[in-house]
PDB file of N, CA and C in Angstrom:
ATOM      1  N   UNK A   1       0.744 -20.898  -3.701  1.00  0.00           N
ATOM      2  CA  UNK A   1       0.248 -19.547  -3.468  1.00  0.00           C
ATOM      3  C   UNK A   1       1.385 -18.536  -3.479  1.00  0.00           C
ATOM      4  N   UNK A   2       2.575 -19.105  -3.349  1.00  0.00           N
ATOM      5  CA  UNK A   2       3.460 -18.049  -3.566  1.00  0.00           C
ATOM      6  C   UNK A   2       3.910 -17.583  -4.365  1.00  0.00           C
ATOM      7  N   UNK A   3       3.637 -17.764  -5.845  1.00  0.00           N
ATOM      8  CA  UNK A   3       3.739 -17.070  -6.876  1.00  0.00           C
ATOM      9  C   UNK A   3       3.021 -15.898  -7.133  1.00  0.00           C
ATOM     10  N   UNK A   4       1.229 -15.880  -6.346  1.00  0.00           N
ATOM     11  CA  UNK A   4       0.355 -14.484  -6.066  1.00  0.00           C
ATOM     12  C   UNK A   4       0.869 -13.552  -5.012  1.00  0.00           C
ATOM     13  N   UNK A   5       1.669 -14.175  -4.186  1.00  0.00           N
ATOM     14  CA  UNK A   5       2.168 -13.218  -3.156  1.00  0.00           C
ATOM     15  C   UNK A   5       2.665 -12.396  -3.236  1.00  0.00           C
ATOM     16  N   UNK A   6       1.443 -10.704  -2.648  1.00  0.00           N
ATOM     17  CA  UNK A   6       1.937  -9.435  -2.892  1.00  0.00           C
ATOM     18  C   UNK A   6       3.111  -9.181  -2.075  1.00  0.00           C
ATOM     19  N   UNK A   7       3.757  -8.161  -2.733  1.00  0.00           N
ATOM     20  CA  UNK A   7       5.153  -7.785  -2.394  1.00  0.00           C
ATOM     21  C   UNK A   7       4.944  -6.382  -1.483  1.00  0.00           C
ATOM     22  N   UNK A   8       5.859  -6.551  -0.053  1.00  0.00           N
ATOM     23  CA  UNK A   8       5.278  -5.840   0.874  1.00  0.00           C
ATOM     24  C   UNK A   8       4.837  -4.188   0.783  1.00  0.00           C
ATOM     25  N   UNK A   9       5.173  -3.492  -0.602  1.00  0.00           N
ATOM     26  CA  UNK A   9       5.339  -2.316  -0.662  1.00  0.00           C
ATOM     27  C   UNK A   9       3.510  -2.462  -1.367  1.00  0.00           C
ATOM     28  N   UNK A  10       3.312  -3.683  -1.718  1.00  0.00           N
ATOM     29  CA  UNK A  10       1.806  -3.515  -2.315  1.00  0.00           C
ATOM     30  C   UNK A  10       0.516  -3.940  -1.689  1.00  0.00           C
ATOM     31  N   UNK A  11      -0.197  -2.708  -1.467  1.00  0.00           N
ATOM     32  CA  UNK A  11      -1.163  -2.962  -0.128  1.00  0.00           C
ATOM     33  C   UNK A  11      -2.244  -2.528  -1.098  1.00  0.00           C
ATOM     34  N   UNK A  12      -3.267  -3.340  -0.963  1.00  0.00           N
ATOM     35  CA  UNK A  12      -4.654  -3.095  -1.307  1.00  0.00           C
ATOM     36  C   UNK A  12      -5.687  -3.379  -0.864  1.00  0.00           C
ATOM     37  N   UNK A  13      -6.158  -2.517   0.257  1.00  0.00           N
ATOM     38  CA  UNK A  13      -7.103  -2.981   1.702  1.00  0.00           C
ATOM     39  C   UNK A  13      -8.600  -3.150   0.835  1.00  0.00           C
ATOM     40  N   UNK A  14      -8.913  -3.970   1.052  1.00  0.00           N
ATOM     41  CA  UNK A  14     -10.541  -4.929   0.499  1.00  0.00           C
ATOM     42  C   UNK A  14     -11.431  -5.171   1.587  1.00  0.00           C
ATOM     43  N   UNK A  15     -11.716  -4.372   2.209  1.00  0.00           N
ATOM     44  CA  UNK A  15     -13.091  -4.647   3.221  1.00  0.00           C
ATOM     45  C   UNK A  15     -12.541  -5.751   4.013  1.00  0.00           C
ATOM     46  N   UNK A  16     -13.347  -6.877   3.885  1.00  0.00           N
ATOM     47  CA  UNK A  16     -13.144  -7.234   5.130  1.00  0.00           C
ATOM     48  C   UNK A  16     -12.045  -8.571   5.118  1.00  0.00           C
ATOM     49  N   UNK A  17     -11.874  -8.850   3.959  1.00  0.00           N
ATOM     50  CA  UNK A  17     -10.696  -9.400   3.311  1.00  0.00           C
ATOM     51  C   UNK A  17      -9.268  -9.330   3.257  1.00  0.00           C
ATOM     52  N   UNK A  18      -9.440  -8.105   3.588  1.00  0.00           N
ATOM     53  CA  UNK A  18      -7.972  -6.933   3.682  1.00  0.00           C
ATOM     54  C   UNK A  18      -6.874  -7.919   4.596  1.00  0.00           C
ATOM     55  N   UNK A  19      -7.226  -7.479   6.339  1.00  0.00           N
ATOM     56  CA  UNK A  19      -6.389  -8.005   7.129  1.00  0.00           C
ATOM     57  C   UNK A  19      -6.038  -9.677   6.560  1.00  0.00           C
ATOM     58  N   UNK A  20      -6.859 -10.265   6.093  1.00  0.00           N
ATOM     59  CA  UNK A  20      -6.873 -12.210   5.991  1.00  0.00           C
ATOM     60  C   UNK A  20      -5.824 -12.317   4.329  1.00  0.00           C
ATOM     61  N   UNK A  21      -5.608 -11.585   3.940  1.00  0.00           N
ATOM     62  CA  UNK A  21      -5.039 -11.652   2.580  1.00  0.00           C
ATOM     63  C   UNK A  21      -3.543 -11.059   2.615  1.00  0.00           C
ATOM     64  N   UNK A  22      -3.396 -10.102   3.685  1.00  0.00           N
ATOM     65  CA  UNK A  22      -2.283  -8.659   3.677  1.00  0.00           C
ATOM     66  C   UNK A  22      -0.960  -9.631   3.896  1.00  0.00           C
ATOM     67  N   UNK A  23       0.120 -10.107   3.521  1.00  0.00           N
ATOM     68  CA  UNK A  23       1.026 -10.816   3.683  1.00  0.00           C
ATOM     69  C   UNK A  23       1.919 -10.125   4.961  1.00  0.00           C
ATOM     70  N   UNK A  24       2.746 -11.187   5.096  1.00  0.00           N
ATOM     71  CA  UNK A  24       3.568 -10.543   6.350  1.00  0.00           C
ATOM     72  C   UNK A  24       4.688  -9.682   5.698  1.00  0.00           C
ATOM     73  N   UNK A  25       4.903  -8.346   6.624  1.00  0.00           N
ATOM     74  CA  UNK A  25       6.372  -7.271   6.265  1.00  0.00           C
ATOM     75  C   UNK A  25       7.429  -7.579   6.907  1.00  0.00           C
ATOM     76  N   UNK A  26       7.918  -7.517   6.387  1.00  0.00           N
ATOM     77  CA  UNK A  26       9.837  -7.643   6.803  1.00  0.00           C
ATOM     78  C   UNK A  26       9.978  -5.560   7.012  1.00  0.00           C
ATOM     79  N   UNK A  27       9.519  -5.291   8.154  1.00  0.00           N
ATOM     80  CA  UNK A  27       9.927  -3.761   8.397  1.00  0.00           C
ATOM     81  C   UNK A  27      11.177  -3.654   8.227  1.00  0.00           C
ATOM     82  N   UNK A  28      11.754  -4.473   8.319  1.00  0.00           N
ATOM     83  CA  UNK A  28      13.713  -3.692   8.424  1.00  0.00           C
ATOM     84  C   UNK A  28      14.155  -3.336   6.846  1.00  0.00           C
ATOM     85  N   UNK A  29      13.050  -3.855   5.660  1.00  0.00           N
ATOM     86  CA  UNK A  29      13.415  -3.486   4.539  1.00  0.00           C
ATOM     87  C   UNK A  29      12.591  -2.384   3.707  1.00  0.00           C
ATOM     88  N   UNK A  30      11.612  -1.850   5.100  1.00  0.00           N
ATOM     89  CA  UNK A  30      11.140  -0.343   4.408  1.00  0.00           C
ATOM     90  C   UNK A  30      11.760   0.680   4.913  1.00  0.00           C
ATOM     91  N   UNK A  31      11.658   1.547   4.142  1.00  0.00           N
ATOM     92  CA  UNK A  31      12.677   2.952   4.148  1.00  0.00           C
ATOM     93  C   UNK A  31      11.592   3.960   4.045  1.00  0.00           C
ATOM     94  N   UNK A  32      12.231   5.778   4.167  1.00  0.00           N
ATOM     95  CA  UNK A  32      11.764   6.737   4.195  1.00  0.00           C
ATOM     96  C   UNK A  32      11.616   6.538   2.416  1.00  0.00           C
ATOM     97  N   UNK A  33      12.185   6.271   1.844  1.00  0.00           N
ATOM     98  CA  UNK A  33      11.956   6.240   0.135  1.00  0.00           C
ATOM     99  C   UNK A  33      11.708   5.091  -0.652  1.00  0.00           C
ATOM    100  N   UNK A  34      10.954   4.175   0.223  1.00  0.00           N
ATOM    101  CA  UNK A  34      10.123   3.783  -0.477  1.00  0.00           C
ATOM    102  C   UNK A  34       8.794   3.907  -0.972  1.00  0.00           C
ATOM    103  N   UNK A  35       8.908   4.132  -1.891  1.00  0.00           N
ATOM    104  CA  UNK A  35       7.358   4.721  -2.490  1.00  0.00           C
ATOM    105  C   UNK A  35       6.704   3.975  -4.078  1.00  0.00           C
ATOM    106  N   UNK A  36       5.659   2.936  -3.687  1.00  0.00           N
ATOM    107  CA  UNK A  36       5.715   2.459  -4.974  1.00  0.00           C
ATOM    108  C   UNK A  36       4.218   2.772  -5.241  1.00  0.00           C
ATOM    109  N   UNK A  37       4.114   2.387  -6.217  1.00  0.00           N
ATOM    110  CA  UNK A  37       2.663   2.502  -7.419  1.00  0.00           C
ATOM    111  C   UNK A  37       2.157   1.273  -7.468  1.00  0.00           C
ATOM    112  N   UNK A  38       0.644   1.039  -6.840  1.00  0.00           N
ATOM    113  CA  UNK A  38       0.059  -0.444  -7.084  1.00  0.00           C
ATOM    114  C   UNK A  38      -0.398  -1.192  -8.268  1.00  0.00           C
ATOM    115  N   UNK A  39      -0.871   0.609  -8.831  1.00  0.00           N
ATOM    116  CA  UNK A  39      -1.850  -0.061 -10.301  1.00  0.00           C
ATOM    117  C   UNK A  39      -1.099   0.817 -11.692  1.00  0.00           C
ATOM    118  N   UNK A  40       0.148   0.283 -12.337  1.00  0.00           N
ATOM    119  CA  UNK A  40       0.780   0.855 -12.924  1.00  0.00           C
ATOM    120  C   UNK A  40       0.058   1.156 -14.152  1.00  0.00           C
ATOM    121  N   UNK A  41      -0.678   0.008 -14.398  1.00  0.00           N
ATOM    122  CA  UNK A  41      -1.088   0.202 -15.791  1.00  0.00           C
ATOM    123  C   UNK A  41      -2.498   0.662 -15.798  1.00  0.00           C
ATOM    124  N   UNK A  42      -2.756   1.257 -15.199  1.00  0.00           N
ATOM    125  CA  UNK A  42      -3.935   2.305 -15.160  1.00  0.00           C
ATOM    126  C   UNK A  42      -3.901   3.625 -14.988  1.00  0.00           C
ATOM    127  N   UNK A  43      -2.320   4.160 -15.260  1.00  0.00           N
ATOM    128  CA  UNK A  43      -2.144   5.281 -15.089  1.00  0.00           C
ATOM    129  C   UNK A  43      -0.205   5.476 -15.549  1.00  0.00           C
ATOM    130  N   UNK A  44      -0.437   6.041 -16.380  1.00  0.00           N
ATOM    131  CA  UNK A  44       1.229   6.790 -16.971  1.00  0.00           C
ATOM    132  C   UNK A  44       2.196   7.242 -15.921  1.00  0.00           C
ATOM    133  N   UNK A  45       1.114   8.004 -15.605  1.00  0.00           N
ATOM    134  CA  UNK A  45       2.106   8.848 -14.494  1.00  0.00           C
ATOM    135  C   UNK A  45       3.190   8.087 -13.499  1.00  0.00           C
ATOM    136  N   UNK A  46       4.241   8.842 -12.983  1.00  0.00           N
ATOM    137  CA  UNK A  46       4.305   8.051 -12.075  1.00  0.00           C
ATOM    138  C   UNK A  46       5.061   9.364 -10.708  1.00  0.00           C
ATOM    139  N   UNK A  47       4.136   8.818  -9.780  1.00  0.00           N
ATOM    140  CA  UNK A  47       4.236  10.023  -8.564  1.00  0.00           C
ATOM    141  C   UNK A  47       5.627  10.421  -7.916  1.00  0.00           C
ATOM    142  N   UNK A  48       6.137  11.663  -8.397  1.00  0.00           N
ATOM    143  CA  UNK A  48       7.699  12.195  -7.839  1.00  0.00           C
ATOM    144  C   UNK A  48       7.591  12.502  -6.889  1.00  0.00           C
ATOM    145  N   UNK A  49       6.577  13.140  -6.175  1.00  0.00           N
ATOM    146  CA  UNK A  49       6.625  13.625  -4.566  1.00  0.00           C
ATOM    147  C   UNK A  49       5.225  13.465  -3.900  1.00  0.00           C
ATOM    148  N   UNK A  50       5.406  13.412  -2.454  1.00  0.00           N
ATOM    149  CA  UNK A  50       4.465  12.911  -1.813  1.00  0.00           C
ATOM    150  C   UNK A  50       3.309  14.267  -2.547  1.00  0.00           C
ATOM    151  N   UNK A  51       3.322  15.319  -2.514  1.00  0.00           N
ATOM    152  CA  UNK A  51       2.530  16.712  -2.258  1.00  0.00           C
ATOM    153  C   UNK A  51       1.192  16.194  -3.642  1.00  0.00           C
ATOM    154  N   UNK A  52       1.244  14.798  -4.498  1.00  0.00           N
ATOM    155  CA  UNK A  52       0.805  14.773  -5.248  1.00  0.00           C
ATOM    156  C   UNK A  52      -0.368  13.912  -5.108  1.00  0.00           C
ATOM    157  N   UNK A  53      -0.233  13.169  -3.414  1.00  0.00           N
ATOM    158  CA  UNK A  53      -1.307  12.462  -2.932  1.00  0.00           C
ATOM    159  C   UNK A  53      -2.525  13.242  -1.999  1.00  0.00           C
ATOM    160  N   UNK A  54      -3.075  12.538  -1.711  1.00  0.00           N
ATOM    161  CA  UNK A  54      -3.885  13.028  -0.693  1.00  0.00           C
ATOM    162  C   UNK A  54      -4.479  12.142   0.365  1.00  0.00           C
ATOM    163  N   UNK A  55      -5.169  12.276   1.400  1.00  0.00           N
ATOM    164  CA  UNK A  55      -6.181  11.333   2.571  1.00  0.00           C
ATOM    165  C   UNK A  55      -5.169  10.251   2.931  1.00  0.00           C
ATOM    166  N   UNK A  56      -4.191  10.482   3.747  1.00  0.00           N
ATOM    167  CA  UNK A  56      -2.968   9.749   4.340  1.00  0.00           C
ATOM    168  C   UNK A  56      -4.033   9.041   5.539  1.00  0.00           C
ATOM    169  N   UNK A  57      -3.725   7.819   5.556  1.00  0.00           N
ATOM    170  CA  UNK A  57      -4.434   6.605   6.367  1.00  0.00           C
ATOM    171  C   UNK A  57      -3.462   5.674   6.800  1.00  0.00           C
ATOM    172  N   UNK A  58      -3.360   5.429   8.148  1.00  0.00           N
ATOM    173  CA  UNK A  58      -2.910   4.190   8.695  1.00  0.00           C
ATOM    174  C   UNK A  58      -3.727   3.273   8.707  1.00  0.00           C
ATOM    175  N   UNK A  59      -2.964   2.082   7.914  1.00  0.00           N
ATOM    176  CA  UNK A  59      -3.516   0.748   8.250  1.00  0.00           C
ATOM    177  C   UNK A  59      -2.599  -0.181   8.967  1.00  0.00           C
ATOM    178  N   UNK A  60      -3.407  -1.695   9.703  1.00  0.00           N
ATOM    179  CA  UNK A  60      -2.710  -2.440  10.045  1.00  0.00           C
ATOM    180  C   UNK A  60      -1.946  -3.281   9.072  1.00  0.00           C
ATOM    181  N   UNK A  61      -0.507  -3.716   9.473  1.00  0.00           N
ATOM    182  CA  UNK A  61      -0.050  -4.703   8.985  1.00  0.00           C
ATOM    183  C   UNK A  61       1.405  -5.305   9.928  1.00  0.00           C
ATOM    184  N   UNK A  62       0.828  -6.934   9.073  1.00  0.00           N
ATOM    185  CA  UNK A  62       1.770  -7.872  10.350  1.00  0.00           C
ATOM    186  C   UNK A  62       3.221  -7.978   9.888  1.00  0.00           C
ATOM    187  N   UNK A  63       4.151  -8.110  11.132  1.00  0.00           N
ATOM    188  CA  UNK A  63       5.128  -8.355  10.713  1.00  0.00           C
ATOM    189  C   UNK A  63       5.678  -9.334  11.813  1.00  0.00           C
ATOM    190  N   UNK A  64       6.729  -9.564  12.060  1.00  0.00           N
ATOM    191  CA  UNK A  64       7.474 -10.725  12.862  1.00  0.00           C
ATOM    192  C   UNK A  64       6.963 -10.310  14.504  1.00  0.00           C
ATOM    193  N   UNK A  65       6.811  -9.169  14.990  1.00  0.00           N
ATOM    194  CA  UNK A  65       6.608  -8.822  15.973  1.00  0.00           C
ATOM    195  C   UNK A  65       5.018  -9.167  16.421  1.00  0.00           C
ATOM    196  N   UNK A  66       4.111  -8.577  15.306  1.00  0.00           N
ATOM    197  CA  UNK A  66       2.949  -8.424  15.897  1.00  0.00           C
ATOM    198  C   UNK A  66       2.120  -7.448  15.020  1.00  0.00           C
ATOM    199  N   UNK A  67       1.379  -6.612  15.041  1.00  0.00           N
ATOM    200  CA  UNK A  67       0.506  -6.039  14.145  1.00  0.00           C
ATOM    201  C   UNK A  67       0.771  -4.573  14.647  1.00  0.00           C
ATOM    202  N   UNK A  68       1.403  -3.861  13.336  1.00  0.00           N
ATOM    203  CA  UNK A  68       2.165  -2.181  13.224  1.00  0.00           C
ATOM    204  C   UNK A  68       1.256  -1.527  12.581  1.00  0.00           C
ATOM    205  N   UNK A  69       1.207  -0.431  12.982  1.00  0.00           N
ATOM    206  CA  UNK A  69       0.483   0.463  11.463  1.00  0.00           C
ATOM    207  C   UNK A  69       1.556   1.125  11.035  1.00  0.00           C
ATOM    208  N   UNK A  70       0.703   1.354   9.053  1.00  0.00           N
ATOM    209  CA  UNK A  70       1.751   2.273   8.341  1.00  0.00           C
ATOM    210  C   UNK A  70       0.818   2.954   7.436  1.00  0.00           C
ATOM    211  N   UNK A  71       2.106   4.291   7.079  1.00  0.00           N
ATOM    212  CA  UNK A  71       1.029   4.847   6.659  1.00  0.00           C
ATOM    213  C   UNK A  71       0.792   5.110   5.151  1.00  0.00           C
ATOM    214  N   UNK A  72      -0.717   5.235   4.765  1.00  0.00           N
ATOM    215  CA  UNK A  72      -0.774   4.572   2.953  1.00  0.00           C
ATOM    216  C   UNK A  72      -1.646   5.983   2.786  1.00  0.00           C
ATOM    217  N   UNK A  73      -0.934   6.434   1.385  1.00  0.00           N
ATOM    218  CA  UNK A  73      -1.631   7.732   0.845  1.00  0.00           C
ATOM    219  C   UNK A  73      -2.015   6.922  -0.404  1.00  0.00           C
ATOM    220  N   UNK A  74      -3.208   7.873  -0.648  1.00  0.00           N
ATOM    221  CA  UNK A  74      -4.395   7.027  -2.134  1.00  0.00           C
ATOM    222  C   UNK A  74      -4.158   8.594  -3.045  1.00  0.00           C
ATOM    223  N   UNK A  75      -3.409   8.406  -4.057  1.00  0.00           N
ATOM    224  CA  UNK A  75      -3.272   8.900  -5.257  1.00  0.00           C
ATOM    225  C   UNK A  75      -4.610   9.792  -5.510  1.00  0.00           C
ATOM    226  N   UNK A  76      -4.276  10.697  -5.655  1.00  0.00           N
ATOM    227  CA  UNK A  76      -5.846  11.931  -6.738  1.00  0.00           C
ATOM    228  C   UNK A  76      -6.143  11.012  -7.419  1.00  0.00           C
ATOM    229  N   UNK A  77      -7.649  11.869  -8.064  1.00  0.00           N
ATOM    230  CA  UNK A  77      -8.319  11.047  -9.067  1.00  0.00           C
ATOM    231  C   UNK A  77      -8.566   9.790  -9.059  1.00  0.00           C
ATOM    232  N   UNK A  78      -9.223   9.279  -8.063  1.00  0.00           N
ATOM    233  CA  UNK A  78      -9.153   7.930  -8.067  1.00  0.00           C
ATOM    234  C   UNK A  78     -10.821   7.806  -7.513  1.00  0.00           C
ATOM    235  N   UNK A  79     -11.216   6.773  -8.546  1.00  0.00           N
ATOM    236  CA  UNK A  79     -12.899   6.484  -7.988  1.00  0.00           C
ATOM    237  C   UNK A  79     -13.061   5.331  -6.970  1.00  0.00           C
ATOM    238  N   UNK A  80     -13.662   5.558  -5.964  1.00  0.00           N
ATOM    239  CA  UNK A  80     -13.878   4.826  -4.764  1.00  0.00           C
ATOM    240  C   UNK A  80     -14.477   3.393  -4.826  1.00  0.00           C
ATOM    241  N   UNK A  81     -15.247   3.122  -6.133  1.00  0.00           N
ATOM    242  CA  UNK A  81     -15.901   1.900  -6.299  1.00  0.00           C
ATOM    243  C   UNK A  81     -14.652   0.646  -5.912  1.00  0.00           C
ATOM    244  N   UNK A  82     -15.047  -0.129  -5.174  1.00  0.00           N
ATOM    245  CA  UNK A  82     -13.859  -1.165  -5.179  1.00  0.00           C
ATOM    246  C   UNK A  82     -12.541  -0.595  -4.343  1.00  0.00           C
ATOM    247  N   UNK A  83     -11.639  -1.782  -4.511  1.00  0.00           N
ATOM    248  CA  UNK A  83      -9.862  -1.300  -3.775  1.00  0.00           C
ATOM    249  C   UNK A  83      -9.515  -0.444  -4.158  1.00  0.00           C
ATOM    250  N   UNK A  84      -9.008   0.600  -3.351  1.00  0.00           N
ATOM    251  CA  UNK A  84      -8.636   1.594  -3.798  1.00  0.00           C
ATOM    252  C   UNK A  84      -7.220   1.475  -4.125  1.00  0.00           C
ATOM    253  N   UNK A  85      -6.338   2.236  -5.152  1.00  0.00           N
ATOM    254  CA  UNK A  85      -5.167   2.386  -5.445  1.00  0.00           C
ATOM    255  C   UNK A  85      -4.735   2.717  -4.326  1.00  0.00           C
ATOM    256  N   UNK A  86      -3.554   2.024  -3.845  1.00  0.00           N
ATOM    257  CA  UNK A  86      -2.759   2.796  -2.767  1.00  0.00           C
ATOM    258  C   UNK A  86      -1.509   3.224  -2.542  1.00  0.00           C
ATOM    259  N   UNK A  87      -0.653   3.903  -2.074  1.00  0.00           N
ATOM    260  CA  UNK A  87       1.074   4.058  -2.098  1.00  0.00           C
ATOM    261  C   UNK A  87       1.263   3.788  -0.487  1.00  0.00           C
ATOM    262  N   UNK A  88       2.614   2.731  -0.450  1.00  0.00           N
ATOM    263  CA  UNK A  88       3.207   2.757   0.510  1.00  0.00           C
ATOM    264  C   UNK A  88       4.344   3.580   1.043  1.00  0.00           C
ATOM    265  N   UNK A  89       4.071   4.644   2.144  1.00  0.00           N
ATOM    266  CA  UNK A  89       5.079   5.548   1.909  1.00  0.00           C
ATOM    267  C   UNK A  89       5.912   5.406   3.940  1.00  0.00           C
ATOM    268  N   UNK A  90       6.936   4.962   3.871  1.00  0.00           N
ATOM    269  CA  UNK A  90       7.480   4.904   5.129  1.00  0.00           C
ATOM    270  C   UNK A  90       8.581   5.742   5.479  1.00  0.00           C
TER     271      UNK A  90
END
């Protein structure tokens, strides 16, 4: 299974699946600039500043300690059917 294992900057909350799937974070290796893109190839663009997201949401996620929230902005233009695209921004 560790070849599917998402990489901590890639969060894609799935109902009720979400928490049972979300891998564990190593917090000491997120930063104020990390900012990545989940679904690259569904979109060219790629986001230079936060002012280009919108509906900033904390979710849970585990790390060595215990269960943190962080907080995930969902890209414009994006249709709600299914996981939503998300950015991890710390």
């Amino acid at each position: 299974m560790s070849e599917n294992t998402i990489p901590p900057y890639l969060l894609t909350p799935s109902h009720d699946n979400y928490l049972k799937a979300l891998p564990p974070i190593d917090m000491s290796l997120l930063t104020i600039d990390i900012l990545r893109k989940v679904y690259p190839k569904q979109s060219s663009d790629i986001f230079p500043k936060v002012d280009v997201l919108e509906e900033k949401v904390q979710i849970p996620a585990k790390n060595k300690e215990g269960v943190v929230y962080v907080d995930i902005y969902k890209p414009k233009n994006t249709k709600s059917d299914g996981p939503l695209p998300v950015l991890l921004f710390l």
